[in-house]
C-alpha atoms as a PDB file:
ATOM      1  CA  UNK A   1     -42.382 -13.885  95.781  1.00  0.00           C
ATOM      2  CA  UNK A   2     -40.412 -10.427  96.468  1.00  0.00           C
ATOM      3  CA  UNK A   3     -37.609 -10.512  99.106  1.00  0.00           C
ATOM      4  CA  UNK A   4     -38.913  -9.117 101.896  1.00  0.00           C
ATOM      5  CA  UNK A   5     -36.669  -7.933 105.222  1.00  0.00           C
ATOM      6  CA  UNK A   6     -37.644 -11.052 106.719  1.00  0.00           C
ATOM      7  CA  UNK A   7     -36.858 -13.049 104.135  1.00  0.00           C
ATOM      8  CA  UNK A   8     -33.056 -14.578 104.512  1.00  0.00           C
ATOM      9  CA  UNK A   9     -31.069 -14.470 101.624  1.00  0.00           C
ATOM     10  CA  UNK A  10     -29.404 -17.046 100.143  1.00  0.00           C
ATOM     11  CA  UNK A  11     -26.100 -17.219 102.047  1.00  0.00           C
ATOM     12  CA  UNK A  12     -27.788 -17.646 105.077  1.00  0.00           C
ATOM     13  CA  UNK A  13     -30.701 -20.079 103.825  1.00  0.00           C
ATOM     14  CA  UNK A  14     -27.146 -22.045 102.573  1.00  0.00           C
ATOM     15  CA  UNK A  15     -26.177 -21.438 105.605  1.00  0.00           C
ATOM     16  CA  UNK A  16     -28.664 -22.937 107.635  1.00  0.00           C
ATOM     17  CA  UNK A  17     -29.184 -25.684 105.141  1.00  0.00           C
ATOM     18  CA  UNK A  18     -25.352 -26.794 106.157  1.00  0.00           C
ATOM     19  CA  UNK A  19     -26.879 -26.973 109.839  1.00  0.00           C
ATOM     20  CA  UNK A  20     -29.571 -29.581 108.786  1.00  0.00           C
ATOM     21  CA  UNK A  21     -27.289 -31.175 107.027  1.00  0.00           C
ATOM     22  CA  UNK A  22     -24.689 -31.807 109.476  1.00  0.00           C
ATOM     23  CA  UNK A  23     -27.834 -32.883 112.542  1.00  0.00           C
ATOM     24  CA  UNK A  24     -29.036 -35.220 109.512  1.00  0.00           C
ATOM     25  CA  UNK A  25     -25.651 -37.127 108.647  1.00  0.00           C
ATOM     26  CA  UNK A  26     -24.962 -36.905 112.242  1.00  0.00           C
ATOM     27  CA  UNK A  27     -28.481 -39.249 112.254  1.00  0.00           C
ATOM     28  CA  UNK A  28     -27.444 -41.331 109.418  1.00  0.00           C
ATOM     29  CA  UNK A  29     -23.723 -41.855 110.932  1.00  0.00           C
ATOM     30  CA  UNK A  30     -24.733 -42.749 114.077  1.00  0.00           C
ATOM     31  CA  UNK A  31     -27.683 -45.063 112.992  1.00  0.00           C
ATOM     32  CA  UNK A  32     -25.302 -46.352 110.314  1.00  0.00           C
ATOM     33  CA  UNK A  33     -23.027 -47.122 113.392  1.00  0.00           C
ATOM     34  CA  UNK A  34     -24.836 -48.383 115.200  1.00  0.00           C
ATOM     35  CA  UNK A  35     -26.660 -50.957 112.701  1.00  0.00           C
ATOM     36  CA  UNK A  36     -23.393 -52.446 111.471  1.00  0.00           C
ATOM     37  CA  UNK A  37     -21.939 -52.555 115.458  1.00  0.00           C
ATOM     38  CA  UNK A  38     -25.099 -54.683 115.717  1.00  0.00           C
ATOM     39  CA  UNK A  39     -24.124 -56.875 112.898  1.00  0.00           C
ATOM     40  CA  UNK A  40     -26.022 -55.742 109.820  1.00  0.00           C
ATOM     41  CA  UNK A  41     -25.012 -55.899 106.415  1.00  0.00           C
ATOM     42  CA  UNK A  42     -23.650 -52.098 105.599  1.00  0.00           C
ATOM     43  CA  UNK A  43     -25.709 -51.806 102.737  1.00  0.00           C
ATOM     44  CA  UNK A  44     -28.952 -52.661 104.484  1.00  0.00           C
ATOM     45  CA  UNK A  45     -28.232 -50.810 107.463  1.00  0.00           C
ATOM     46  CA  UNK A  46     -27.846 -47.121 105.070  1.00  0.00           C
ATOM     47  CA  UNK A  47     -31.209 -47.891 103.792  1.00  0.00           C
ATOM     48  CA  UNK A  48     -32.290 -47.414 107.292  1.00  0.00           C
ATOM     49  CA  UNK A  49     -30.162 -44.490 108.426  1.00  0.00           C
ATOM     50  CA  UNK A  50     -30.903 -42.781 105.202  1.00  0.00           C
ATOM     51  CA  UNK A  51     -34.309 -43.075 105.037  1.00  0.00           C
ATOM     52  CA  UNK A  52     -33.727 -41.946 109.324  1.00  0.00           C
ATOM     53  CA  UNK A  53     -32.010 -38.846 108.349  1.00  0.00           C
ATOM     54  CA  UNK A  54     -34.325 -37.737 105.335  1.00  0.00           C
ATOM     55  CA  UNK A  55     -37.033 -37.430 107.994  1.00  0.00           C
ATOM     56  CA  UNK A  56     -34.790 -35.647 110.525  1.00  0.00           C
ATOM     57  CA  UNK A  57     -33.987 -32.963 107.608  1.00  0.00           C
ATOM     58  CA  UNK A  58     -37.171 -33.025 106.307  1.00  0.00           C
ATOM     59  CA  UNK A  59     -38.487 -31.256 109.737  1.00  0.00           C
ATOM     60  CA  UNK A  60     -35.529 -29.194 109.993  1.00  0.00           C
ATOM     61  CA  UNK A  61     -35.746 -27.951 107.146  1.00  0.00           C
ATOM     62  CA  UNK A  62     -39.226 -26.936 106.821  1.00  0.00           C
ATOM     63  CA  UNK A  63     -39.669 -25.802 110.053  1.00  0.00           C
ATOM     64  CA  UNK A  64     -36.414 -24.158 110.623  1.00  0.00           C
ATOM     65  CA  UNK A  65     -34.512 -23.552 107.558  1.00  0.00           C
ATOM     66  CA  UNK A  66     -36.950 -22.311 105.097  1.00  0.00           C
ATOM     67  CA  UNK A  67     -40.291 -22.309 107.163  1.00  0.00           C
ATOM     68  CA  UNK A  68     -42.735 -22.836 104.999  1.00  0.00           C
ATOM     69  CA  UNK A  69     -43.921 -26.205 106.214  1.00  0.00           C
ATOM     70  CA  UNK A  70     -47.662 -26.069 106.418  1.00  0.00           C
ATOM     71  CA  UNK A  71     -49.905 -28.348 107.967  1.00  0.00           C
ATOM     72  CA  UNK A  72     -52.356 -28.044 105.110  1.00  0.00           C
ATOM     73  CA  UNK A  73     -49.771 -29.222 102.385  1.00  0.00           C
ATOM     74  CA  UNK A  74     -47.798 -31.498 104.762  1.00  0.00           C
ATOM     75  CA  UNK A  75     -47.855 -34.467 102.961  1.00  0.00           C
ATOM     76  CA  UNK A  76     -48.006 -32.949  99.093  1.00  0.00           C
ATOM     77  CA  UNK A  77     -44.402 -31.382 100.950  1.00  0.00           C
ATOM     78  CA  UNK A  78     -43.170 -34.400 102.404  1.00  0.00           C
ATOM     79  CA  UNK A  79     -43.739 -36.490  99.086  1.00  0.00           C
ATOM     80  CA  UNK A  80     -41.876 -33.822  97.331  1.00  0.00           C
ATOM     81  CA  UNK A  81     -39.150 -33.653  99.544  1.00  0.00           C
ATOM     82  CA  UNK A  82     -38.804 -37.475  99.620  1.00  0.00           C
ATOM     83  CA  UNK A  83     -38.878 -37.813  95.481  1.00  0.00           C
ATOM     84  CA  UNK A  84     -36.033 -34.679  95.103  1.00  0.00           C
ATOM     85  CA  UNK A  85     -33.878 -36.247  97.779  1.00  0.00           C
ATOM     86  CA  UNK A  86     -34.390 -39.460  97.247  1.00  0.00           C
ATOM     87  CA  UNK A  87     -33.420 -38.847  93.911  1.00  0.00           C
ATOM     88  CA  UNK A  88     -30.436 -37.235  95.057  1.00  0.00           C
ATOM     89  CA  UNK A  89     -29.718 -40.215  97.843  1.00  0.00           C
ATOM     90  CA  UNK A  90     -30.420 -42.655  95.494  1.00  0.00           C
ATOM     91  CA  UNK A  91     -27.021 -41.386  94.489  1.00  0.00           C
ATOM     92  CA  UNK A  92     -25.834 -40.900  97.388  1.00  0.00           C
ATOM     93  CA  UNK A  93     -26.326 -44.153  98.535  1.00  0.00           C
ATOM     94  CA  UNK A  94     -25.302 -45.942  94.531  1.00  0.00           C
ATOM     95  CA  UNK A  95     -22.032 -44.301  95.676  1.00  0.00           C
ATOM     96  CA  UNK A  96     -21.665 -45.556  99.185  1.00  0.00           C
ATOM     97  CA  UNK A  97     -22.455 -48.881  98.242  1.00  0.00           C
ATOM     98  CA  UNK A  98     -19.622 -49.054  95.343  1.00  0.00           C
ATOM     99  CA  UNK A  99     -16.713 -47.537  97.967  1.00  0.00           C
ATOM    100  CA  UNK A 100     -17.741 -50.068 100.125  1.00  0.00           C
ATOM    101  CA  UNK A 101     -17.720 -52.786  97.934  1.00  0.00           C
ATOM    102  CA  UNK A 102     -14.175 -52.155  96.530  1.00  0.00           C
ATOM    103  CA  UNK A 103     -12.816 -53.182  99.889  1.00  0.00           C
ATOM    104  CA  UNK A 104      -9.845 -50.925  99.246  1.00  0.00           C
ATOM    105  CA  UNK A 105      -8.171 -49.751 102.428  1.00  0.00           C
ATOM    106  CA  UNK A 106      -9.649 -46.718 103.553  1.00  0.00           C
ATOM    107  CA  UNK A 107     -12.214 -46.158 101.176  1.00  0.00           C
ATOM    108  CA  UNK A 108     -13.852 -49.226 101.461  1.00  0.00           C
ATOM    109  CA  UNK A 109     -14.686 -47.994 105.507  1.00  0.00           C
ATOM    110  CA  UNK A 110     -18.241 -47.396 105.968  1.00  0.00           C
ATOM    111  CA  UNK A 111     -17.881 -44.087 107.576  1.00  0.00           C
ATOM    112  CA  UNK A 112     -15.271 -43.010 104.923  1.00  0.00           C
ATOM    113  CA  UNK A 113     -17.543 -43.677 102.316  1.00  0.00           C
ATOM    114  CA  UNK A 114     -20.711 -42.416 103.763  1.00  0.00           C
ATOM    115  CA  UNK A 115     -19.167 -39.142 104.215  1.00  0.00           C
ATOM    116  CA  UNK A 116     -17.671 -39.154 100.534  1.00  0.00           C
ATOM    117  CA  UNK A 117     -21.055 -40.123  99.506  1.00  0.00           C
ATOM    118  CA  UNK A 118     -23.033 -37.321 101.273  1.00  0.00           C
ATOM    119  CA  UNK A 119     -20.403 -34.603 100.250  1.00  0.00           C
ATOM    120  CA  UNK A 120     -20.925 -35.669  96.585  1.00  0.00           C
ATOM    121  CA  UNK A 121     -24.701 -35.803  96.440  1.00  0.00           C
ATOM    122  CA  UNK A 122     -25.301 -32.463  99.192  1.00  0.00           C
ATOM    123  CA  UNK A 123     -25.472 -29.489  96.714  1.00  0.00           C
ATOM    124  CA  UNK A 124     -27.738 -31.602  94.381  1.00  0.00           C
ATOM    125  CA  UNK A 125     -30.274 -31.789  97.679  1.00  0.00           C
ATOM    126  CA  UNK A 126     -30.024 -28.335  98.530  1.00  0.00           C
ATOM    127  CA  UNK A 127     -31.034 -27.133  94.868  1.00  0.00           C
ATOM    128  CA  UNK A 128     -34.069 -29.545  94.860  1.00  0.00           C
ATOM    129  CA  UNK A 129     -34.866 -29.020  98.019  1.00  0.00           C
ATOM    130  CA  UNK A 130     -34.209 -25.001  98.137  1.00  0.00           C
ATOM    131  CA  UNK A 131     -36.138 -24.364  94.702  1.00  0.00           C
ATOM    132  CA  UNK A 132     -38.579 -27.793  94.172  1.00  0.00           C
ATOM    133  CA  UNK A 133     -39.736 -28.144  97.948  1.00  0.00           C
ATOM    134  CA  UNK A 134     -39.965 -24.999  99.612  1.00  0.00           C
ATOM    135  CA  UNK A 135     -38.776 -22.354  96.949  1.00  0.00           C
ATOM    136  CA  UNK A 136     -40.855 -20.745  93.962  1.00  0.00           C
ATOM    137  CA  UNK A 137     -42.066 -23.812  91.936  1.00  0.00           C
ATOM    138  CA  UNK A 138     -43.194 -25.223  95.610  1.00  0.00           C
ATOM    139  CA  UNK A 139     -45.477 -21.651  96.280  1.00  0.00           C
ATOM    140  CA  UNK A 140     -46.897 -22.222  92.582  1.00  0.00           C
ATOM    141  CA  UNK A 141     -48.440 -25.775  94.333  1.00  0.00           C
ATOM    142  CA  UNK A 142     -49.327 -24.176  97.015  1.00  0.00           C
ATOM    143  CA  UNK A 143     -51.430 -21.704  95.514  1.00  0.00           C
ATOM    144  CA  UNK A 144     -52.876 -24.154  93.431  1.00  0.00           C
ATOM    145  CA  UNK A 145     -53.702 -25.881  96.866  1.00  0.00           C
ATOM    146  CA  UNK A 146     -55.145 -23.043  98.535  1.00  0.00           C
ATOM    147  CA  UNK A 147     -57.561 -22.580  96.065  1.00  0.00           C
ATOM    148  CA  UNK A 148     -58.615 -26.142  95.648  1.00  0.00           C
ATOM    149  CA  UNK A 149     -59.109 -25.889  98.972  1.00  0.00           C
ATOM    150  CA  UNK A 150     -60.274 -22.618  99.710  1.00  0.00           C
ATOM    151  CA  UNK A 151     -57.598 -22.234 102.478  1.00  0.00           C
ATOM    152  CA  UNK A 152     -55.961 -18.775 102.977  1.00  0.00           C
ATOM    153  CA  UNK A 153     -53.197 -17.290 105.024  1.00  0.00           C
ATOM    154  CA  UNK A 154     -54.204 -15.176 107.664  1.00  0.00           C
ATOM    155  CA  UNK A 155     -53.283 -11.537 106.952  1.00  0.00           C
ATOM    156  CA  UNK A 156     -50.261  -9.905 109.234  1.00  0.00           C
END
C-alpha cells in the first residue's frame, strides 16, 4: 500500500499507539487494583485485567489508531490481535508474575511490577500489532478475504 496524504506516518501511528497504550494499562492497573483490594490472588486477578485491557486496545486501536477495523474481518482481526499480543503478554504477564513472587521490597509491589512488565513487553506489541494486525501482511488477508467473499470497498 503507497503512503498516501492521509496516511500517518510512523511517528505519529507510534504516537498514537502510546495513547492506547497508556488508556489500556490505565484498564489493567485499575482492574488489577481493584481485584487484589477485593482480595484476589495477584496473579489471578492480571489474568483478568489483562485479558480487560487487550480488548480496550484492541478497539482503540483499530478504530482509532490505525483504522482499519472492518466489520467484515472483525473476528479474523480480533483473533490476530489476541494471538500477537497475547504472545507478547504472555510475557508480559511471565514477568509480572516472577517480580511479584520474589517478594523483594519494591519490586515485588504489584503495581511496580505490572508497570516493569508492560514497559518490557510494549514495543514487541506495537511491531505485531503495527505490521501482523493492521499493517501490510494484515491487507494481504484481507484481500484474500474480499475475494472469498466477494466484498469490495466502496470507491472514494
Amino acid at each position: 500500500m503507497a503512503k498516501s496524504d492521509s496516511t500517518p506516518g510512523e511517528g505519529t501511528l507510534g504516537l498514537k499507539y502510546v495513547g492506547a497504550s497508556l488508556v489500556g494499562f490505565a484498564t489493567d492497573a485499575t482492574l488489577l487494583h481493584l481485584l487484589v483490594a477485593l482480595g484476589m490472588e495477584a496473579a489471578w486477578a492480571r489474568v483478568i485485567s489483562l485479558l480487560a485491557a487487550m480488548q480496550v486496545t484492541f478497539l482503540i486501536n483499530g478504530l482509532h489508531v490505525f483504522r482499519t477495523l472492518e466489520r467484515a474481518l472483525l473476528p479474523r482481526q480480533w483473533a490476530s490481535y489476541m494471538f500477537t499480543n497475547g504472545f507478547g503478554n504472555f510475557w508480559n504477564y511471565w514477568i509480572f508474575v516472577t517480580l511479584v513472587s520474589t517478594h523483594w521490597p519494591g519490586l515485588s509491589n504489584h503495581m511496580v511490577a505490572l508497570s516493569i512488565a508492560a514497559f518490557t513487553t510494549w514495543l514487541m506489541n506495537y511491531a505485531s500489532t503495527r505490521f501482523l494486525v493492521f499493517g501490510k501482511a494484515a491487507e494481504r488477508w484481507r484481500d484474500l478475504g474480499h475475494r472469498i467473499t466477494g466484498w469490495r470497498r466502496p470507491s472514494p
